[in-house]
C-alpha atoms as a PDB file:
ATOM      1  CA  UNK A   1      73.598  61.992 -27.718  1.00  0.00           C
ATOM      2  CA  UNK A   2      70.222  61.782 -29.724  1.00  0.00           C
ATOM      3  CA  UNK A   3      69.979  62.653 -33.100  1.00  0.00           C
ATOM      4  CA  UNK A   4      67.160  65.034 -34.608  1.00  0.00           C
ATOM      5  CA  UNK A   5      66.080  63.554 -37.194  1.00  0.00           C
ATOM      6  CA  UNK A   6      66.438  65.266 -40.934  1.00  0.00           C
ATOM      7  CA  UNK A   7      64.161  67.487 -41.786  1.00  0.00           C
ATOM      8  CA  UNK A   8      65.111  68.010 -45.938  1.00  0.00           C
ATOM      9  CA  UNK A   9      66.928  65.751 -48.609  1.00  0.00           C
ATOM     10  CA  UNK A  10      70.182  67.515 -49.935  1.00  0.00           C
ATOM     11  CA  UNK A  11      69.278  69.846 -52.839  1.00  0.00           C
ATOM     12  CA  UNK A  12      70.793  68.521 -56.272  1.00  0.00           C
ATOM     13  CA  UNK A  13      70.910  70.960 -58.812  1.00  0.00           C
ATOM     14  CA  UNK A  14      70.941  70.179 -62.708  1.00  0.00           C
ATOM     15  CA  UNK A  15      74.259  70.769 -64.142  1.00  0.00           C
ATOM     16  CA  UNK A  16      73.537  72.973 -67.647  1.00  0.00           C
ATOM     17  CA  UNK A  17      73.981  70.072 -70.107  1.00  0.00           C
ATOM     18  CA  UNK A  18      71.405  67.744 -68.092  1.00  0.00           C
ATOM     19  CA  UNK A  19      68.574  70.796 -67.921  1.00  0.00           C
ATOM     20  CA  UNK A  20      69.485  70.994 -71.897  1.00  0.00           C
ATOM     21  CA  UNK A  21      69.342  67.122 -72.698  1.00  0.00           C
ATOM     22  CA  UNK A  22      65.900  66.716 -70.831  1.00  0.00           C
ATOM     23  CA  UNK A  23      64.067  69.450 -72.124  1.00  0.00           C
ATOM     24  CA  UNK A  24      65.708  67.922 -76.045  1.00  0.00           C
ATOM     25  CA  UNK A  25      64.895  64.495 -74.737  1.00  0.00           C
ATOM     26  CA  UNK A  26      61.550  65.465 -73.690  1.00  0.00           C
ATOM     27  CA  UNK A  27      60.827  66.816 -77.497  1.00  0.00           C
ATOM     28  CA  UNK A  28      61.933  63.862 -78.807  1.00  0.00           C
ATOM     29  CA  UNK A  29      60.300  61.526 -76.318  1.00  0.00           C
ATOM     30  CA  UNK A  30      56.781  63.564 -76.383  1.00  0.00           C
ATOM     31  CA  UNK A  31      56.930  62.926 -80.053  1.00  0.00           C
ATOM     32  CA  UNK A  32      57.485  67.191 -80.945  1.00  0.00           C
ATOM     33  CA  UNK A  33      60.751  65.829 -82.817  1.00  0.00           C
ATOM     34  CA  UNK A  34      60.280  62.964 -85.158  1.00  0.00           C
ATOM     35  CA  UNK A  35      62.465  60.459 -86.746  1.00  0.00           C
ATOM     36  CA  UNK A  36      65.156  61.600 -89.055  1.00  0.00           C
ATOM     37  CA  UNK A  37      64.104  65.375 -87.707  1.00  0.00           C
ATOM     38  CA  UNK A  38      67.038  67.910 -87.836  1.00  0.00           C
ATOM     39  CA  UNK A  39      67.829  69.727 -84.648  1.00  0.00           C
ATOM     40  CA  UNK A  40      69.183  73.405 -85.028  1.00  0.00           C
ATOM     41  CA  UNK A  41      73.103  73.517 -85.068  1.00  0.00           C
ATOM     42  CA  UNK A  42      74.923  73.916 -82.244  1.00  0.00           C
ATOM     43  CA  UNK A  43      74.823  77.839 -82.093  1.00  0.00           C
ATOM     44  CA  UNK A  44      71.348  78.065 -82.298  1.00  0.00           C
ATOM     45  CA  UNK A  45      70.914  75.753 -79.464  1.00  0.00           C
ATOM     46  CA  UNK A  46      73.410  77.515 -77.407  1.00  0.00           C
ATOM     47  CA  UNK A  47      71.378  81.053 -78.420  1.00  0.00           C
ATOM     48  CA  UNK A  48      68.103  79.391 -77.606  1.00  0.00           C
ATOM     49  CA  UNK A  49      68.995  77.789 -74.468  1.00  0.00           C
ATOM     50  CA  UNK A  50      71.807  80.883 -73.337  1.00  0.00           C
ATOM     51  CA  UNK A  51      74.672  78.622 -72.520  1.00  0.00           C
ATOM     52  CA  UNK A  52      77.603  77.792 -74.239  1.00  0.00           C
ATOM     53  CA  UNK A  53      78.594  75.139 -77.226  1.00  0.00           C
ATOM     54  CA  UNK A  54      80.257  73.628 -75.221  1.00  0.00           C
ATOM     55  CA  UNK A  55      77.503  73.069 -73.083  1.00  0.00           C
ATOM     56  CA  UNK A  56      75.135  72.165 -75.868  1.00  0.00           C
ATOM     57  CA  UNK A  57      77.923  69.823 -77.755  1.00  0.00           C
ATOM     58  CA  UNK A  58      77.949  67.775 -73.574  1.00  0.00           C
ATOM     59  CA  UNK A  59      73.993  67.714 -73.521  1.00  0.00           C
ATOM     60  CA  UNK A  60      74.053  66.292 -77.373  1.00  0.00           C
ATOM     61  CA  UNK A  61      76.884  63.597 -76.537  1.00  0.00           C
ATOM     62  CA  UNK A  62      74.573  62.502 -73.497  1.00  0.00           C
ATOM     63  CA  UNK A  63      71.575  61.814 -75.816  1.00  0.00           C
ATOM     64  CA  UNK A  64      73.583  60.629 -78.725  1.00  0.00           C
ATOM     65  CA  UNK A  65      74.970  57.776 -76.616  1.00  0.00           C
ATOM     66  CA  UNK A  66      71.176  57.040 -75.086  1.00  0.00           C
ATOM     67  CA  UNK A  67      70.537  56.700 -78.885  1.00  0.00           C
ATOM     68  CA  UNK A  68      68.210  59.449 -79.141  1.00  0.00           C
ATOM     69  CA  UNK A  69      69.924  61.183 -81.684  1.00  0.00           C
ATOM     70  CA  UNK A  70      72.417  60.426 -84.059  1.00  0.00           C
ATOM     71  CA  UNK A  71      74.702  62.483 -86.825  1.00  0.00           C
ATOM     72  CA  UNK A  72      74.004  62.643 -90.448  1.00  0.00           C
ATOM     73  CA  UNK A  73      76.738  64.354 -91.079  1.00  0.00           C
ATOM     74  CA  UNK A  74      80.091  65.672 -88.989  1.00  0.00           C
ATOM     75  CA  UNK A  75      77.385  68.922 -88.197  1.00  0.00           C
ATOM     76  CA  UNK A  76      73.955  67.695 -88.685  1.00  0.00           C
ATOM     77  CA  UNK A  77      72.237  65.849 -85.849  1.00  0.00           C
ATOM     78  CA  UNK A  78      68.709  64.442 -86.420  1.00  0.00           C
ATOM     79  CA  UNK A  79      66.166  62.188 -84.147  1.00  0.00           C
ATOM     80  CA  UNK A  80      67.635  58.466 -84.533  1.00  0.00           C
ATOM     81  CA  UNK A  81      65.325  55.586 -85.388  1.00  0.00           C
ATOM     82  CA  UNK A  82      64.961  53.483 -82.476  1.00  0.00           C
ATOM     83  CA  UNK A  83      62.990  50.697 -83.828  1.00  0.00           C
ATOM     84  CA  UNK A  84      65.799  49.833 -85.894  1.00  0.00           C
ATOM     85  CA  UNK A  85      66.955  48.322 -82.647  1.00  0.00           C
ATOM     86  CA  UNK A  86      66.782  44.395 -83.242  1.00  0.00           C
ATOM     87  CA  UNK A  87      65.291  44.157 -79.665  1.00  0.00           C
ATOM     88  CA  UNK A  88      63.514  46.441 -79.874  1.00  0.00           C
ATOM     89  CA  UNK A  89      61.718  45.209 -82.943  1.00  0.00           C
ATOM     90  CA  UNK A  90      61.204  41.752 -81.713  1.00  0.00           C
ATOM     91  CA  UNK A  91      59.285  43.372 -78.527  1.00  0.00           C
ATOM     92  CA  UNK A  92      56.990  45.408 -81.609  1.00  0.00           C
ATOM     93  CA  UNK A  93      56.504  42.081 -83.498  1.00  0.00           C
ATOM     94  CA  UNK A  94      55.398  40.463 -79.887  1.00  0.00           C
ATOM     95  CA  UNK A  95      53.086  43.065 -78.843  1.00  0.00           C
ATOM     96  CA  UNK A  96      51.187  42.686 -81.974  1.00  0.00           C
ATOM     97  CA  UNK A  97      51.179  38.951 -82.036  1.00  0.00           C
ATOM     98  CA  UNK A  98      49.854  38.512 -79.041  1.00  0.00           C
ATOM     99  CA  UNK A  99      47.338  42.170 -79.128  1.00  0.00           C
ATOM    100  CA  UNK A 100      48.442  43.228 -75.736  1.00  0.00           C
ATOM    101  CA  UNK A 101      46.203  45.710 -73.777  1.00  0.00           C
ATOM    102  CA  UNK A 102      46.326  48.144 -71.367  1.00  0.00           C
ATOM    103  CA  UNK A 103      44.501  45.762 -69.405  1.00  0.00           C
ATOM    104  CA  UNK A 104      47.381  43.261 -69.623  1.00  0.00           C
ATOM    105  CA  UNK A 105      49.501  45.741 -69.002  1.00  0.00           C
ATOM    106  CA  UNK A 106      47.710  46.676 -65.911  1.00  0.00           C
ATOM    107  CA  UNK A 107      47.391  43.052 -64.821  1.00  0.00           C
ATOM    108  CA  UNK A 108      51.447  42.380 -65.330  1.00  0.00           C
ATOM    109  CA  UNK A 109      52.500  45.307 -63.056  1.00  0.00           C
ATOM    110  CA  UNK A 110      50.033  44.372 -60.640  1.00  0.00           C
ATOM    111  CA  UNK A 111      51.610  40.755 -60.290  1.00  0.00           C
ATOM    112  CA  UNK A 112      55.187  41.656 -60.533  1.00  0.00           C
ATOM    113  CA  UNK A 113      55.687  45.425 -58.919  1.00  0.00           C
ATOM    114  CA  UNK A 114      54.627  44.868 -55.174  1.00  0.00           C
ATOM    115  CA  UNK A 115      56.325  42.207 -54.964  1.00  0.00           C
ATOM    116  CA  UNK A 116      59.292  43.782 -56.596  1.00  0.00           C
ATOM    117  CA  UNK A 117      59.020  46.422 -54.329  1.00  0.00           C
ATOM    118  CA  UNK A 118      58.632  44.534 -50.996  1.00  0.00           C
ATOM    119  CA  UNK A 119      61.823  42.664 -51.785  1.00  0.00           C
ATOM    120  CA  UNK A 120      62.989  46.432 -52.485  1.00  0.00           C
ATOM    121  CA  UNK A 121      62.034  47.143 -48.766  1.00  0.00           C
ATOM    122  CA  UNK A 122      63.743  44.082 -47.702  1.00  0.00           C
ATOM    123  CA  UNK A 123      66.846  44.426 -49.642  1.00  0.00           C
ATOM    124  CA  UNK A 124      67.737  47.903 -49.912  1.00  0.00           C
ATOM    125  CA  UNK A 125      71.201  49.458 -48.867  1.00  0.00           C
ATOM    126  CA  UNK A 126      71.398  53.642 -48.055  1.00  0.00           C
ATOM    127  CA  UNK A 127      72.959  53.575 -51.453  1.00  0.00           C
ATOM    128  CA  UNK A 128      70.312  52.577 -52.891  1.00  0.00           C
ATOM    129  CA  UNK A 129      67.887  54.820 -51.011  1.00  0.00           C
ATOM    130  CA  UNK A 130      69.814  57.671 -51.323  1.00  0.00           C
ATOM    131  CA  UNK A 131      69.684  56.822 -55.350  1.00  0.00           C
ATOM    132  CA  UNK A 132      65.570  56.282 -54.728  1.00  0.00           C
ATOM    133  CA  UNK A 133      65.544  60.127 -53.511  1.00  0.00           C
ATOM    134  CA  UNK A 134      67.621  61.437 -55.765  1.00  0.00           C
ATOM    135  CA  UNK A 135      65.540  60.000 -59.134  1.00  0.00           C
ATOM    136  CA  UNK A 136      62.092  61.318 -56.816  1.00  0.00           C
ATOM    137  CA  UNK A 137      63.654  64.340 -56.818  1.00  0.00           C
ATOM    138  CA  UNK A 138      64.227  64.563 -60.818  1.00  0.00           C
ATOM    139  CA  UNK A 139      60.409  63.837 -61.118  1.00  0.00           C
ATOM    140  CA  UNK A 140      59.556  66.601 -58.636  1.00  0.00           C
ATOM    141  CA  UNK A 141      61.850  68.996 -60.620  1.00  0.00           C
ATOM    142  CA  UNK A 142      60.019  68.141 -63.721  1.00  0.00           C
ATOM    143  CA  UNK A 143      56.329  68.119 -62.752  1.00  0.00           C
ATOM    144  CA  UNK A 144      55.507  70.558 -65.982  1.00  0.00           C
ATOM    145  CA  UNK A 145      57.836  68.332 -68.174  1.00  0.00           C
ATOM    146  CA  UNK A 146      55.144  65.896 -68.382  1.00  0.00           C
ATOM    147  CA  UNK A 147      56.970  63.912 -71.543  1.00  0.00           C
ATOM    148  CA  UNK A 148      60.479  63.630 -69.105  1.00  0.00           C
ATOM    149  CA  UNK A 149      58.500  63.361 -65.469  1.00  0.00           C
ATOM    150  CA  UNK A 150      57.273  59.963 -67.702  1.00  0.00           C
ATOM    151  CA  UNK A 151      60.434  58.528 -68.674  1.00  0.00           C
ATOM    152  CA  UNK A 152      61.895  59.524 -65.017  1.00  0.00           C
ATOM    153  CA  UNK A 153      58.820  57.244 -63.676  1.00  0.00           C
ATOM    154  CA  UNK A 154      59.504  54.261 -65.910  1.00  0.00           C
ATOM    155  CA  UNK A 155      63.314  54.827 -64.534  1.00  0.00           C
ATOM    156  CA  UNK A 156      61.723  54.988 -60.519  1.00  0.00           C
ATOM    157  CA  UNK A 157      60.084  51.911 -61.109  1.00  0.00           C
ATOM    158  CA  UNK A 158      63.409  50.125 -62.538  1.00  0.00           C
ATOM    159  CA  UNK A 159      65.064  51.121 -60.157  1.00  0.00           C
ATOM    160  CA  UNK A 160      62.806  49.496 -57.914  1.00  0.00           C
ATOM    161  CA  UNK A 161      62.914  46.321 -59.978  1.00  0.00           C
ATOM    162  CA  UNK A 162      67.383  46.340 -60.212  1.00  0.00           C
ATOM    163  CA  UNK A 163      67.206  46.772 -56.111  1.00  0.00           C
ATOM    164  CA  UNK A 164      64.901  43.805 -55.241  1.00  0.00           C
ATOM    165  CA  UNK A 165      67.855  41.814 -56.286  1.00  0.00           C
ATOM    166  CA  UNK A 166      66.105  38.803 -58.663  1.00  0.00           C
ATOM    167  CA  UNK A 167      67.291  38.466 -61.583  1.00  0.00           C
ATOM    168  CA  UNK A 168      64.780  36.317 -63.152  1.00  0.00           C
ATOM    169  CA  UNK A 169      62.156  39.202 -61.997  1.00  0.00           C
ATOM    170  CA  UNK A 170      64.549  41.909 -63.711  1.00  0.00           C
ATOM    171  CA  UNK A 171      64.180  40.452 -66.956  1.00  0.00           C
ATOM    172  CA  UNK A 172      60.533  39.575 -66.403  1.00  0.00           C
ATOM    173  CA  UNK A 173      60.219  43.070 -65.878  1.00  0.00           C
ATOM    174  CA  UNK A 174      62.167  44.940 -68.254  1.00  0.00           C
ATOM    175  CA  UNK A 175      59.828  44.377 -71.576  1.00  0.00           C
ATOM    176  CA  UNK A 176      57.288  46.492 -69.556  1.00  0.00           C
ATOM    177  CA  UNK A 177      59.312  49.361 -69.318  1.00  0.00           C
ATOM    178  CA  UNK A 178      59.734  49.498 -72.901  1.00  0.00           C
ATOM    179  CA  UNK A 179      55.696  49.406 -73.561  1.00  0.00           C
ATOM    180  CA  UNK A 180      54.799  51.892 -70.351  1.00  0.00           C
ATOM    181  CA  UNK A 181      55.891  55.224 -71.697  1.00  0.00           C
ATOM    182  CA  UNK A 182      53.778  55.206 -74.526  1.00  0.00           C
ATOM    183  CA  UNK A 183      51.144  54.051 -72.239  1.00  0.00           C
ATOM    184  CA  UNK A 184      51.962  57.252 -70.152  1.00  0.00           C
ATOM    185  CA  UNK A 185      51.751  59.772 -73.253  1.00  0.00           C
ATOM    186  CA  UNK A 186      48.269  59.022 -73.727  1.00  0.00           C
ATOM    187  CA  UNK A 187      47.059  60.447 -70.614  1.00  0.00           C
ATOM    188  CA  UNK A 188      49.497  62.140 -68.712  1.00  0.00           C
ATOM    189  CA  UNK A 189      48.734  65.464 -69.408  1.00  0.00           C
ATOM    190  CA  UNK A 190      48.422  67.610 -66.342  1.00  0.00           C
ATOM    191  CA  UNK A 191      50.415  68.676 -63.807  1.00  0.00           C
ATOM    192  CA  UNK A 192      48.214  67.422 -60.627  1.00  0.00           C
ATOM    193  CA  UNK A 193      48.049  64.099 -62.527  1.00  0.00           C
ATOM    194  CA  UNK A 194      51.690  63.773 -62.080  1.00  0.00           C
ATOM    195  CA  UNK A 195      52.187  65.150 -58.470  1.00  0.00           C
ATOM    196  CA  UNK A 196      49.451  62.767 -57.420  1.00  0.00           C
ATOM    197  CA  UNK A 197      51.889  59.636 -58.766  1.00  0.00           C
ATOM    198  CA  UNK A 198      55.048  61.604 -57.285  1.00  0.00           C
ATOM    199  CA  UNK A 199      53.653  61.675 -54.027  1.00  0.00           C
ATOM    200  CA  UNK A 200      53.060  57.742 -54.173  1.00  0.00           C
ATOM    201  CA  UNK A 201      57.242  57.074 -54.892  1.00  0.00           C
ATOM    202  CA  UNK A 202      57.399  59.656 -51.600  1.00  0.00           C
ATOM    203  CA  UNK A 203      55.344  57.104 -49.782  1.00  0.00           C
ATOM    204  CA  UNK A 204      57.120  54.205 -51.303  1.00  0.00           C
ATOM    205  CA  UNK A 205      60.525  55.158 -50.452  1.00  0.00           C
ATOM    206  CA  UNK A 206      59.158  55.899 -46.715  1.00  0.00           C
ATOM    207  CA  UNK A 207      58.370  52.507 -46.182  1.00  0.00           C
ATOM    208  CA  UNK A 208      61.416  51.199 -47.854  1.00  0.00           C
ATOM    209  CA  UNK A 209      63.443  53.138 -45.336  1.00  0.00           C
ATOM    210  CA  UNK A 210      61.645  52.121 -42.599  1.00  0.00           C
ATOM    211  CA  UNK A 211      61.651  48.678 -43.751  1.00  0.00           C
ATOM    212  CA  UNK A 212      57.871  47.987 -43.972  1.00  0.00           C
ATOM    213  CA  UNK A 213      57.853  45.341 -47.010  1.00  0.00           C
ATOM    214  CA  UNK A 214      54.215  44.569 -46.359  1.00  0.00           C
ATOM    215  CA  UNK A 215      53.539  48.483 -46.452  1.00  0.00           C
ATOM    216  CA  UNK A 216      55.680  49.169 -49.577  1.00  0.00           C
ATOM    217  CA  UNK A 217      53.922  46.657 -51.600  1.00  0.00           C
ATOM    218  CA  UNK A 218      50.372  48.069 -50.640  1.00  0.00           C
ATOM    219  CA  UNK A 219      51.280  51.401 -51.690  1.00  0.00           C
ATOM    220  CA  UNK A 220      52.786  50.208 -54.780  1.00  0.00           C
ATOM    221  CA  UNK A 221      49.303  48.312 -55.762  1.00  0.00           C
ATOM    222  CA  UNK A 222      46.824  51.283 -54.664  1.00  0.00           C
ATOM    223  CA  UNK A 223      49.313  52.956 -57.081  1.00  0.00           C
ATOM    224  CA  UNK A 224      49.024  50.849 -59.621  1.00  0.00           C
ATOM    225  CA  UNK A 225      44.863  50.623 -59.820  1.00  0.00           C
ATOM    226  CA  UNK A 226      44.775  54.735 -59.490  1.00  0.00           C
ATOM    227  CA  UNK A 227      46.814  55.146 -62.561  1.00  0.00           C
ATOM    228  CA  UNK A 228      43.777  52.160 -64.107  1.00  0.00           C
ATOM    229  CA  UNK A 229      41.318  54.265 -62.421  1.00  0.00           C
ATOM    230  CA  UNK A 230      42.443  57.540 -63.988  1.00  0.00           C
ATOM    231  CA  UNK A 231      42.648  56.104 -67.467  1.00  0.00           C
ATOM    232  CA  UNK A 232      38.986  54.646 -67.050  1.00  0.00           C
ATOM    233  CA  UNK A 233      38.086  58.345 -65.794  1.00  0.00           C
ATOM    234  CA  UNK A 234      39.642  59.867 -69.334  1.00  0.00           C
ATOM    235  CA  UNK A 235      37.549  57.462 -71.011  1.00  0.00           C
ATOM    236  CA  UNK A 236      40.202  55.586 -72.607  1.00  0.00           C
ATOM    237  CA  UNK A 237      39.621  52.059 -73.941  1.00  0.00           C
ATOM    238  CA  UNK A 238      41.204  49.714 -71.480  1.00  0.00           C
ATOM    239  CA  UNK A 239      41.256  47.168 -74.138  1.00  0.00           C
ATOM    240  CA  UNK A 240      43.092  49.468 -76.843  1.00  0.00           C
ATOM    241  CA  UNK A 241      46.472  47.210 -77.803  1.00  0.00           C
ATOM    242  CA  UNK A 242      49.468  49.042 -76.300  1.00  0.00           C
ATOM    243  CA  UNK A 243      51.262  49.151 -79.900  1.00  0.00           C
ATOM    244  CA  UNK A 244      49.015  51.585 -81.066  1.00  0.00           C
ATOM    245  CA  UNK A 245      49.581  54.105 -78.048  1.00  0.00           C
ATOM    246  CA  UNK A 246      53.048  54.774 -79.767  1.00  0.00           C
ATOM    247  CA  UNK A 247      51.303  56.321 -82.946  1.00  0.00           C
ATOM    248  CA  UNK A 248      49.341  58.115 -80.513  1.00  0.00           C
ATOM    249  CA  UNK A 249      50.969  61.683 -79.405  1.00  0.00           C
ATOM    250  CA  UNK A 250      49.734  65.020 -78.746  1.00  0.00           C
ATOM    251  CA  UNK A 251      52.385  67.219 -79.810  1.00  0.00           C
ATOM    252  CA  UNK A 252      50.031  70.380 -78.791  1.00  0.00           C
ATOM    253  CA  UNK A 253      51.052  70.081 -75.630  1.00  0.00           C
ATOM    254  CA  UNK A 254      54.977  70.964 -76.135  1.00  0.00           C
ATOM    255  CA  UNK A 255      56.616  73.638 -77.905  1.00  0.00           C
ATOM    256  CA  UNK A 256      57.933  72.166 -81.444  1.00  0.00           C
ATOM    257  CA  UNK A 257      61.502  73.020 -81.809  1.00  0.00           C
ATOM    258  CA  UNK A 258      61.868  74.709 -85.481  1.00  0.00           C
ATOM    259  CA  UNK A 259      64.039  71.975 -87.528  1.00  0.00           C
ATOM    260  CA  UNK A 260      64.321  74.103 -90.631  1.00  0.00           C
ATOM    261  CA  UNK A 261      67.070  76.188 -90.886  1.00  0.00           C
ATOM    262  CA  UNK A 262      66.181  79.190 -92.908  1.00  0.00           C
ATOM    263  CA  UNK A 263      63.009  79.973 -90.587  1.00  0.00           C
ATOM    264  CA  UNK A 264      63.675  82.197 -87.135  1.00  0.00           C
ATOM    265  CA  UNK A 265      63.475  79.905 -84.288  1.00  0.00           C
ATOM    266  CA  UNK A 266      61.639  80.079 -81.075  1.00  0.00           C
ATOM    267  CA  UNK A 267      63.796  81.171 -78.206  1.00  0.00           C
ATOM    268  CA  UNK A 268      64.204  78.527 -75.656  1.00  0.00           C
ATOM    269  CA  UNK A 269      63.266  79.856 -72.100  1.00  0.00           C
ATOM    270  CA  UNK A 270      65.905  77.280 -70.443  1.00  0.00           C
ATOM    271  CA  UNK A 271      65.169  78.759 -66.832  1.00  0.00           C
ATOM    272  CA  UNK A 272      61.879  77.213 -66.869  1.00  0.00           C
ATOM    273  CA  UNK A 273      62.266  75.484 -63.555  1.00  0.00           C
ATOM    274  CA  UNK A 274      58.283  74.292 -61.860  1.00  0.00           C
ATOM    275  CA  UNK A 275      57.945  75.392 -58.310  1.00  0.00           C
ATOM    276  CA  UNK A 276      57.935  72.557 -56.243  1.00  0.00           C
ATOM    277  CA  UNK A 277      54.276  71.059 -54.380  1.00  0.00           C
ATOM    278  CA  UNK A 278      54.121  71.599 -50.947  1.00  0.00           C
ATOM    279  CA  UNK A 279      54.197  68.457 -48.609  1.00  0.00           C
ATOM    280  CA  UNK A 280      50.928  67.195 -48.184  1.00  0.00           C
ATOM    281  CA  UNK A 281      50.165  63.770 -46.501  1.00  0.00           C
ATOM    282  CA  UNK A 282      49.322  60.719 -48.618  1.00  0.00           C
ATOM    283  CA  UNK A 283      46.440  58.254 -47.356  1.00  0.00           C
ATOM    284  CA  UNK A 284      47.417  55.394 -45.550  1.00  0.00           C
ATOM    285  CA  UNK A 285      47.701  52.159 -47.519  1.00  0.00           C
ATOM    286  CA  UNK A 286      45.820  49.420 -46.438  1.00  0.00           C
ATOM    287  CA  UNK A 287      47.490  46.645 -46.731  1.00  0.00           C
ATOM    288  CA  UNK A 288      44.581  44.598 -48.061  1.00  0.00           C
ATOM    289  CA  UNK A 289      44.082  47.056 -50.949  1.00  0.00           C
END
């Protein structure tokens, strides 16, 4: 008996405390919430965002242990320092010793993500497609989250990089996870900007699960030179050194979250949820561009 084939990936929805920790991550991440910034306590988060404390206390735990946040006291959370990583300091003192560029940046993912991603194509299990769909589906859920759609397309292209199964590549890759989101910040600003890259992970994934490495790889690299091609179009100095991209931030484009606790704070619309884009087709990748 034939099959029809599907028509629709199941539907995840957000659990409370994951809607919560994105839209705090994405404050923190976007640069609205500083270092050493105070968040509101726990009551005013639950007011703002109309759940529980115990809701807010689960979304806090979740970004507490992704060391976004950390406790000054037993009842005061602020925004934790992240550069006083040791790694992460090494990778600061790095980029600045050796004044790497966009253009570097440009030229590293160009040589290591196809190929990363045709040995994706080759390698893949369902698991590991059905995990692909699932972390598209997070970016498509966050298309006006522009701060979290970023980190959730540093994560895609991980992902990509854990399933190609080399671990030499996997390490060769990592560092340039660290340096992309700033890289992101600066000019990610719109929402058509980030369906435009959504719809290329749609394409991606479709030629991982039909198991068209060749394919997979082209799309990743006209991917990779649209995102170059978009920066040139903002005007932005290819040549600017990627450690000064994470003093850059706009923090116009997000709502600051009031960290004093004597003024009346904003109320948090937490059923902001984007409609999602329709379908529309993607060009065809050549496979020579």
């Amino acid at each position: 008996m034939s099959t029809r084939p599907t028509l629709v990936q199941p539907i995840k929805i957000a659990r409370a405390y994951e809607q919560l920790a994105g839209l705090l991550r994405e404050r923190i991440t976007s640069g609205d919430l500083r270092v050493g910034d105070r968040l509101p306590s726990e009551s005013a988060l639950a007011e703002q965002a109309g759940v529980s404390r115990s809701t807010v206390r689960e979304a806090l735990r979740i970004l507490e242990q992704g060391g976004l946040v950390e406790r000054a006291s037993p009842r005061i959370m602020v925004v934790a320092d992240r550069s006083e990583d040791p790694g992460f300091r090494e990778l600061r003192r790095a980029l600045h010793q050796h004044n790497v560029t966009f253009h570097h940046l440009h030229e590293a993912m160009m040589t290591l993500d196809p190929e990363l991603t045709r040995f994706a194509a080759i390698r893949a299990d369902r698991s590991d497609i059905q995990a692909l769909n699932e972390a598209l589906a997070a970016q498509e859920e966050h298309l006006d989250h522009l701060a979290e759609w970023s980190r959730l397309d540093v994560e895609f292209h991980g992902m990509l990089a854990e399933i190609s199964a080399n671990p030499a590549l996997i390490i060769a890759r990592e560092p340039i996870s660290q340096v992309l989101i700033p890289a992101l910040y600066r000019f990610m600003d719109t929402r058509d900007m980030a369906e435009h890259a959504t719809k290329y992970h749609r394409r991606i994934i479709e030629e991982i699960e039909v198991r068209d490495p060749d394919t997979a790889a082209a799309v990743m690299r006209r991917h990779i030179n649209d995102w170059r091609t978009a920066w040139e179009k903002r005007g932005l100095d290819l040549h600017q050194e990627i450690l000064d991209l994470s003093y850059t931030t706009d923090s116009g484009r997000n709502t600051v979250i009031s960290t004093d606790p004597d003024e009346e704070e904003e109320k948090w619309d937490s059923s902001r949820a984007p409609t999602r884009s329709p379908a529309s087709s993607m060009p065809s990748a050549s496979r020579d561009s």
